[in-house]
PDB file of N, CA and C in Angstrom:
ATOM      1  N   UNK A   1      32.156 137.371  14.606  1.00  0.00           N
ATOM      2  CA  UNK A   1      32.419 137.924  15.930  1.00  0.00           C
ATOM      3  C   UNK A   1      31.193 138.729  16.329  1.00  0.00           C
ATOM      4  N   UNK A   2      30.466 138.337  17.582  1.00  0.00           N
ATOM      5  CA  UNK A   2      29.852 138.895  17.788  1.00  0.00           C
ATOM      6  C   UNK A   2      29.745 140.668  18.369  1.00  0.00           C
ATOM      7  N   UNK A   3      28.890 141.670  18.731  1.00  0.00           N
ATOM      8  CA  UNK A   3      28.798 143.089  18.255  1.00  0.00           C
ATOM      9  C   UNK A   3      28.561 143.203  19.766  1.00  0.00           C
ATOM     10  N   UNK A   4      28.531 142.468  20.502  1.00  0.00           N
ATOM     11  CA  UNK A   4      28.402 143.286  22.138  1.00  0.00           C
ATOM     12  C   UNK A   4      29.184 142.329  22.503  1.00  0.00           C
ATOM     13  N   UNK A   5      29.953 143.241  23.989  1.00  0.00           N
ATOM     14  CA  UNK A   5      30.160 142.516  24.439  1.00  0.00           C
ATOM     15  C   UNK A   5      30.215 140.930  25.312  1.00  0.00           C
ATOM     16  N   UNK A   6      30.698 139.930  25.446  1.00  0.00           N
ATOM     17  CA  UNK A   6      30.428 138.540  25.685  1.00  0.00           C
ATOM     18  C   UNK A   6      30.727 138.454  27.031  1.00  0.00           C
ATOM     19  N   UNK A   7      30.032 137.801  27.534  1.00  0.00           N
ATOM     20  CA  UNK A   7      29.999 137.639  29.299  1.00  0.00           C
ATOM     21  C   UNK A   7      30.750 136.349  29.330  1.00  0.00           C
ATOM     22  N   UNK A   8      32.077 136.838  29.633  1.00  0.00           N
ATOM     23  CA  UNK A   8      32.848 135.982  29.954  1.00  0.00           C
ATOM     24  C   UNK A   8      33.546 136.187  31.093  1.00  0.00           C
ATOM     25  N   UNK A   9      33.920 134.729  31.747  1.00  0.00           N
ATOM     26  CA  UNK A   9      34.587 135.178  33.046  1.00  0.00           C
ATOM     27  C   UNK A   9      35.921 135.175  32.844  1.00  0.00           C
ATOM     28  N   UNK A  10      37.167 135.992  33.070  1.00  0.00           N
ATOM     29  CA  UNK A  10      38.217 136.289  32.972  1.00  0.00           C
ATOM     30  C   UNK A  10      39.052 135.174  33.822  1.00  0.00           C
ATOM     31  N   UNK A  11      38.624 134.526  34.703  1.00  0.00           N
ATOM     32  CA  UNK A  11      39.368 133.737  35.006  1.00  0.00           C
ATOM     33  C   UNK A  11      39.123 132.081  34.475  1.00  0.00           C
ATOM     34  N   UNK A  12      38.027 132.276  33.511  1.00  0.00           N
ATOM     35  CA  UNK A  12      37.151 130.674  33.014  1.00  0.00           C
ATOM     36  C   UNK A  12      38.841 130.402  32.312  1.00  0.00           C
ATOM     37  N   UNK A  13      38.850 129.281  32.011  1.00  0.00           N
ATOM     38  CA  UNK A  13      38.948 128.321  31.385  1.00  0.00           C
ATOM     39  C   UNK A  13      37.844 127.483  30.088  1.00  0.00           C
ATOM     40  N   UNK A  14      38.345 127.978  28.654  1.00  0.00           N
ATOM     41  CA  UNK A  14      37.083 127.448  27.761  1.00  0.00           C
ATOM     42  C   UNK A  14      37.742 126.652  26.553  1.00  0.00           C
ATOM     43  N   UNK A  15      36.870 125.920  26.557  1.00  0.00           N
ATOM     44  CA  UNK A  15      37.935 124.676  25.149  1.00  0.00           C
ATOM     45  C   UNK A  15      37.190 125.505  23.437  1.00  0.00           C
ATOM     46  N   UNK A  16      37.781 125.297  22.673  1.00  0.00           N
ATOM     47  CA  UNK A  16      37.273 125.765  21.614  1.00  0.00           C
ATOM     48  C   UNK A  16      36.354 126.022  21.032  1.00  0.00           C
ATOM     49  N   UNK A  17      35.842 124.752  21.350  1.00  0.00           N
ATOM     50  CA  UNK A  17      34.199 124.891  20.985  1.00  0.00           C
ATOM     51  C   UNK A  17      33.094 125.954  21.963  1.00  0.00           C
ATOM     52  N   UNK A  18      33.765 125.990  23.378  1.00  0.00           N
ATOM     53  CA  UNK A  18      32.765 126.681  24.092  1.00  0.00           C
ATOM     54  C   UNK A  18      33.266 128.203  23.820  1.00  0.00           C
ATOM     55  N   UNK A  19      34.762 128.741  23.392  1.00  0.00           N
ATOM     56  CA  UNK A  19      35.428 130.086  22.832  1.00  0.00           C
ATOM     57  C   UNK A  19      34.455 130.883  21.816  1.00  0.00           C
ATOM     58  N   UNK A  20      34.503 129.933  20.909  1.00  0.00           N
ATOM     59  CA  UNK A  20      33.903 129.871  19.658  1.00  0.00           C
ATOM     60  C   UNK A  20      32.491 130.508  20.243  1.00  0.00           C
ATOM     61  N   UNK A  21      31.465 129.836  20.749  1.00  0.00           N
ATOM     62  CA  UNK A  21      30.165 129.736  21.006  1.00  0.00           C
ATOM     63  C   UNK A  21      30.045 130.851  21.745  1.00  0.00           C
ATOM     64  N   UNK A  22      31.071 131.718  22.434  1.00  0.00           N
ATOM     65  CA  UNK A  22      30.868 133.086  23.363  1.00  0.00           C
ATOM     66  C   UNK A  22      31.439 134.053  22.349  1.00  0.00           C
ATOM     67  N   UNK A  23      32.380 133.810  21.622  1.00  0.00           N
ATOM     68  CA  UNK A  23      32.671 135.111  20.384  1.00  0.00           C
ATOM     69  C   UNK A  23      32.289 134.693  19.149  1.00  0.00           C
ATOM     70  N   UNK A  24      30.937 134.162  19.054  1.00  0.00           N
ATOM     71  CA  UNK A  24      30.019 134.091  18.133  1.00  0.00           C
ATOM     72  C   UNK A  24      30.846 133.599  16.800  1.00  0.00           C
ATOM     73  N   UNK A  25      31.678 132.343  16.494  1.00  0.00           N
ATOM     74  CA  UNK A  25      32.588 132.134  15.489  1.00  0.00           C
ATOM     75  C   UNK A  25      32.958 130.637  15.863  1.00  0.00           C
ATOM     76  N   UNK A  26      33.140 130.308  14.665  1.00  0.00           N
ATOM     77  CA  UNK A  26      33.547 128.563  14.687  1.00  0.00           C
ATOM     78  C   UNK A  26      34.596 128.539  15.587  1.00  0.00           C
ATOM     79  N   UNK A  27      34.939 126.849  16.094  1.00  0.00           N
ATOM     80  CA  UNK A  27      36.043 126.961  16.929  1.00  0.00           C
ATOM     81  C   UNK A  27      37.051 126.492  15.795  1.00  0.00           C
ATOM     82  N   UNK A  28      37.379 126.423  14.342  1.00  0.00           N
ATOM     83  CA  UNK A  28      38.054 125.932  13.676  1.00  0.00           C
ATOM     84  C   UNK A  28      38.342 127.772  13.800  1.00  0.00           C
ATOM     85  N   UNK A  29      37.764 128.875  13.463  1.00  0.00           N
ATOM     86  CA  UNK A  29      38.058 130.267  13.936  1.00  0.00           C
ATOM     87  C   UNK A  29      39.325 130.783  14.995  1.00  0.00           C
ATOM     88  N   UNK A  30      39.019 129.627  16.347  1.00  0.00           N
ATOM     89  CA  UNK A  30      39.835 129.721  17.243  1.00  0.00           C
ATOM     90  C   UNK A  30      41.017 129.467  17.318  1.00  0.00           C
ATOM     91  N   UNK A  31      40.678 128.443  16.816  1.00  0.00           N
ATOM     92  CA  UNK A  31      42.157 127.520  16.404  1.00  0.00           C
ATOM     93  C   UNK A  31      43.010 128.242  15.814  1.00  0.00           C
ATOM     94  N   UNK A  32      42.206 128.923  14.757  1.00  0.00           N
ATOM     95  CA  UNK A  32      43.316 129.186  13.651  1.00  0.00           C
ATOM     96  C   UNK A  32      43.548 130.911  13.889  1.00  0.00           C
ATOM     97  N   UNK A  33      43.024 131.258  15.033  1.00  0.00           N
ATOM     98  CA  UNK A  33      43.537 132.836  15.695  1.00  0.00           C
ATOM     99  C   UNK A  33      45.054 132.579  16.987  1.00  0.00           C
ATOM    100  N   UNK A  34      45.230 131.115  17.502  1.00  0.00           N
ATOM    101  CA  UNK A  34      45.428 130.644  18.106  1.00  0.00           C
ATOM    102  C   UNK A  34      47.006 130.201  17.252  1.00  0.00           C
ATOM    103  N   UNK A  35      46.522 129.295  16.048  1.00  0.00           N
ATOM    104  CA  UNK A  35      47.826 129.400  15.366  1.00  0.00           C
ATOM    105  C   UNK A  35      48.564 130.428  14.942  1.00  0.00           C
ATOM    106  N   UNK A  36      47.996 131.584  14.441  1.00  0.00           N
ATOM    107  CA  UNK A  36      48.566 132.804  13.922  1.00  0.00           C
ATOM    108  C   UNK A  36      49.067 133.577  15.405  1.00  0.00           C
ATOM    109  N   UNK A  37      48.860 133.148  16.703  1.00  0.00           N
ATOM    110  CA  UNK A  37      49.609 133.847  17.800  1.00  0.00           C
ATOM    111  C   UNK A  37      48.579 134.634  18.041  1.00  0.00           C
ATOM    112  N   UNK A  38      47.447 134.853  17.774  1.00  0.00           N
ATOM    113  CA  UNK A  38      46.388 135.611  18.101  1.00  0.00           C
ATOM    114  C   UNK A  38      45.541 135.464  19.429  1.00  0.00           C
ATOM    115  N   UNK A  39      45.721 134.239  19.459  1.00  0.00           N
ATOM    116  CA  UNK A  39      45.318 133.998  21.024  1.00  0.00           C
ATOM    117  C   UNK A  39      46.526 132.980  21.499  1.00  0.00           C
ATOM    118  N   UNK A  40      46.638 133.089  22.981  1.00  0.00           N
ATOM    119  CA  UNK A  40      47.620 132.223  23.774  1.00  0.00           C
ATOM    120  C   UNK A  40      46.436 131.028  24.020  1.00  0.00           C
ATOM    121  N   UNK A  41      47.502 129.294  24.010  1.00  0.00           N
ATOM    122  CA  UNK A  41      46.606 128.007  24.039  1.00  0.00           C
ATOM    123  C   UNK A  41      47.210 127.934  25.395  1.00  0.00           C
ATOM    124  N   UNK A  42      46.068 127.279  26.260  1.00  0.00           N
ATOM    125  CA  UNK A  42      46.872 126.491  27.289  1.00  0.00           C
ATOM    126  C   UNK A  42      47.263 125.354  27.710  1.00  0.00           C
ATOM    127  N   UNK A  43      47.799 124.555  28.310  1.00  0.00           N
ATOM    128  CA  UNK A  43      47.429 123.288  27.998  1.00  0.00           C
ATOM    129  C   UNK A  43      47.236 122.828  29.617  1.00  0.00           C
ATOM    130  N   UNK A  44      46.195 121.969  29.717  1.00  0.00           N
ATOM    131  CA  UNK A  44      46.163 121.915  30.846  1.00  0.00           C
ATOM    132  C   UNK A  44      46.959 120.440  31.399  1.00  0.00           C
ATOM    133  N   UNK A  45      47.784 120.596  32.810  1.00  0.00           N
ATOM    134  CA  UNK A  45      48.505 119.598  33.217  1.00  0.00           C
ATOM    135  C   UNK A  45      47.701 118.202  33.412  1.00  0.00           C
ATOM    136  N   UNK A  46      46.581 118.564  33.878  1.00  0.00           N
ATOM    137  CA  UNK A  46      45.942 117.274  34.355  1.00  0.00           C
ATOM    138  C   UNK A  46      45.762 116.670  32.982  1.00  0.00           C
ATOM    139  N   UNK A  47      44.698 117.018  32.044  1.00  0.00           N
ATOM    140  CA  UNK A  47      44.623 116.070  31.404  1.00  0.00           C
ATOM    141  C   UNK A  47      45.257 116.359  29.552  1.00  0.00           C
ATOM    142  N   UNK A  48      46.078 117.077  29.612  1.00  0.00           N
ATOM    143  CA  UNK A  48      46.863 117.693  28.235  1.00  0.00           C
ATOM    144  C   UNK A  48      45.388 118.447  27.353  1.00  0.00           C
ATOM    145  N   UNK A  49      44.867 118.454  27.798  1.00  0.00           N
ATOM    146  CA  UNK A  49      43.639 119.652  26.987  1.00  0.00           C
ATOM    147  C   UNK A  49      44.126 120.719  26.461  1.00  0.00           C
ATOM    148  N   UNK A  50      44.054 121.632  25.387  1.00  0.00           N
ATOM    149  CA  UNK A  50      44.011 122.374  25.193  1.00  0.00           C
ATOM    150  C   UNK A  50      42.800 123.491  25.558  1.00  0.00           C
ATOM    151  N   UNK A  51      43.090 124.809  26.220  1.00  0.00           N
ATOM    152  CA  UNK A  51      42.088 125.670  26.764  1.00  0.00           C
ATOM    153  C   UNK A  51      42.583 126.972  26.538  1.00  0.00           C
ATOM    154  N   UNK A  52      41.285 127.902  26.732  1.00  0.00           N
ATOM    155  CA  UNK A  52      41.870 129.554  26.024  1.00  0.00           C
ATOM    156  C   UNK A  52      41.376 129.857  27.387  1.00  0.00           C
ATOM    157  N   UNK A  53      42.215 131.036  28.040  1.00  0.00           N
ATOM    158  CA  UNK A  53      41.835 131.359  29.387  1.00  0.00           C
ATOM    159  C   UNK A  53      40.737 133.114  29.081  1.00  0.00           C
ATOM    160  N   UNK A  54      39.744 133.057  29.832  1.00  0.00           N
ATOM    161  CA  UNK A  54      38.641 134.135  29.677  1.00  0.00           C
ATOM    162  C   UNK A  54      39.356 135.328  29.448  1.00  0.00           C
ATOM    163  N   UNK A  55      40.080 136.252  29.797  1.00  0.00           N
ATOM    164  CA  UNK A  55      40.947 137.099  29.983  1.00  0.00           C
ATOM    165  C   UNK A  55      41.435 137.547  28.759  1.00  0.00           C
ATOM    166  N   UNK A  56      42.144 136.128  28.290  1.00  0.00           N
ATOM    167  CA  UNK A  56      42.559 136.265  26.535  1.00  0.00           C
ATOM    168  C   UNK A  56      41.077 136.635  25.818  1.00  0.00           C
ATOM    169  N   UNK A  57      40.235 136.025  26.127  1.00  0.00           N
ATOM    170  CA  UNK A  57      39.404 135.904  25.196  1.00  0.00           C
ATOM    171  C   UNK A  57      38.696 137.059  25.120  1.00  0.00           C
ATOM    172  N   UNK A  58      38.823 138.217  25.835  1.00  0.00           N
ATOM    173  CA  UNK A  58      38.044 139.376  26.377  1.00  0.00           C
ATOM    174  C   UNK A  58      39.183 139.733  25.470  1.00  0.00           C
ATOM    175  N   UNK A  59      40.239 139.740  25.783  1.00  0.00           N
ATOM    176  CA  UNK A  59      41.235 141.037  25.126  1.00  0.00           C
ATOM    177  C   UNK A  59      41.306 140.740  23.221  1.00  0.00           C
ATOM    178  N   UNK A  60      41.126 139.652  23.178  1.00  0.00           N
ATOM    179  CA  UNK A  60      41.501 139.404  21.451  1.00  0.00           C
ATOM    180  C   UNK A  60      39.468 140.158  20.921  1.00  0.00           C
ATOM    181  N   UNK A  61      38.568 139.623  21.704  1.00  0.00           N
ATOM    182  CA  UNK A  61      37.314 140.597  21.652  1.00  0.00           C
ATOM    183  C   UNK A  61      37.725 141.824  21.657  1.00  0.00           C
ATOM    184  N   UNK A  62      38.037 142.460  22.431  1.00  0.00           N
ATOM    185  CA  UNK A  62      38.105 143.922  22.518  1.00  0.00           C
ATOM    186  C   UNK A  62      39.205 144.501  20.720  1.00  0.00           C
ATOM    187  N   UNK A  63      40.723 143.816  20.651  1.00  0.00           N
ATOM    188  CA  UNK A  63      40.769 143.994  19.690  1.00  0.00           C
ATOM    189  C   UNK A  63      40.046 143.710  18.436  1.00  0.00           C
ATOM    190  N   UNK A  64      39.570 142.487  18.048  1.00  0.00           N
ATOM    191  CA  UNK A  64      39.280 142.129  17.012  1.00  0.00           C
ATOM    192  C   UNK A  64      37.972 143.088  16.502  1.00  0.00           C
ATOM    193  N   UNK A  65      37.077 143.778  17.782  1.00  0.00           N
ATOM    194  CA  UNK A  65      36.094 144.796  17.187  1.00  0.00           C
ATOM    195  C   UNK A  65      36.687 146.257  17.690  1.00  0.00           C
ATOM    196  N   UNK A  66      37.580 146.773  17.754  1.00  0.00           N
ATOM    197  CA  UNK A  66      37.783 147.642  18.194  1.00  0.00           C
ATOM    198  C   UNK A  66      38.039 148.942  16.165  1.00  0.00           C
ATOM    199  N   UNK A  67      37.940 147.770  15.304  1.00  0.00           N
ATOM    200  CA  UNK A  67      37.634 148.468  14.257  1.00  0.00           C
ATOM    201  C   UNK A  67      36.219 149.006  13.440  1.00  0.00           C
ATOM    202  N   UNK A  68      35.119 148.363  14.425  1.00  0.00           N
ATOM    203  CA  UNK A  68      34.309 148.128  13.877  1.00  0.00           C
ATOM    204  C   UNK A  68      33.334 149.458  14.056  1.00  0.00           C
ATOM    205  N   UNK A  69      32.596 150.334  13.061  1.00  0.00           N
ATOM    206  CA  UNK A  69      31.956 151.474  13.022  1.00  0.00           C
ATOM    207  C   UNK A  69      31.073 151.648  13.817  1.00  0.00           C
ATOM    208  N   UNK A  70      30.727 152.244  14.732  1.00  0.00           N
ATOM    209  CA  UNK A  70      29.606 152.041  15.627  1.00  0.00           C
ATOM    210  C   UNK A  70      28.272 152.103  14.626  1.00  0.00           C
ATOM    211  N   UNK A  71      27.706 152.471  14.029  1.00  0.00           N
ATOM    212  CA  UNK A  71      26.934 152.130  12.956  1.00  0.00           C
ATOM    213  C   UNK A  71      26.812 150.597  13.060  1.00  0.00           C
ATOM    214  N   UNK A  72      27.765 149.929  12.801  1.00  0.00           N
ATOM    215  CA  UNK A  72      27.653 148.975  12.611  1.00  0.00           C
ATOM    216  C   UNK A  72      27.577 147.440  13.743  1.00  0.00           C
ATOM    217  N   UNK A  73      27.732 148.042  14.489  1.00  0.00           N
ATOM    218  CA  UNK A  73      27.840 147.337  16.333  1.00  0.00           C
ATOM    219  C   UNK A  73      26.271 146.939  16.660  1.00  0.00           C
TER     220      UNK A  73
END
């Protein structure tokens, strides 16, 4: 996970691989924050995709470093 914040747009729409690539972590990472209920999946109507909406992805960021020592940021 990356140590600054990620410029993400809160209203994007991002498939795993591009999740992954903005919170600095595999998208097999995503997935499996995604299975544990850690992030909400979406699915999209048009074409059954699975997608993480920006918003989530800001807030599971904000938790997931919200332990982290500033020292260490």
């Amino acid at each position: 996970m990356i140590g600054e914040r990620p410029t993400i747009d809160p209203r994007g729409r991002y498939s795993a691989a591009q999740a992954g690539e903005l919170l600095g972590v595999d998208k097999a990472t995503v997935n499996r924050w995604a299975r544990k209920g850690l992030l909400p999946r979406r699915i999209s109507k048009i074409n059954g995709r699975i997608r993480y909406i920006g918003a989530d992805l800001i807030k599971l960021w904000e938790w997931e470093t919200r332990f982290v020592p500033e020292c260490e940021q």
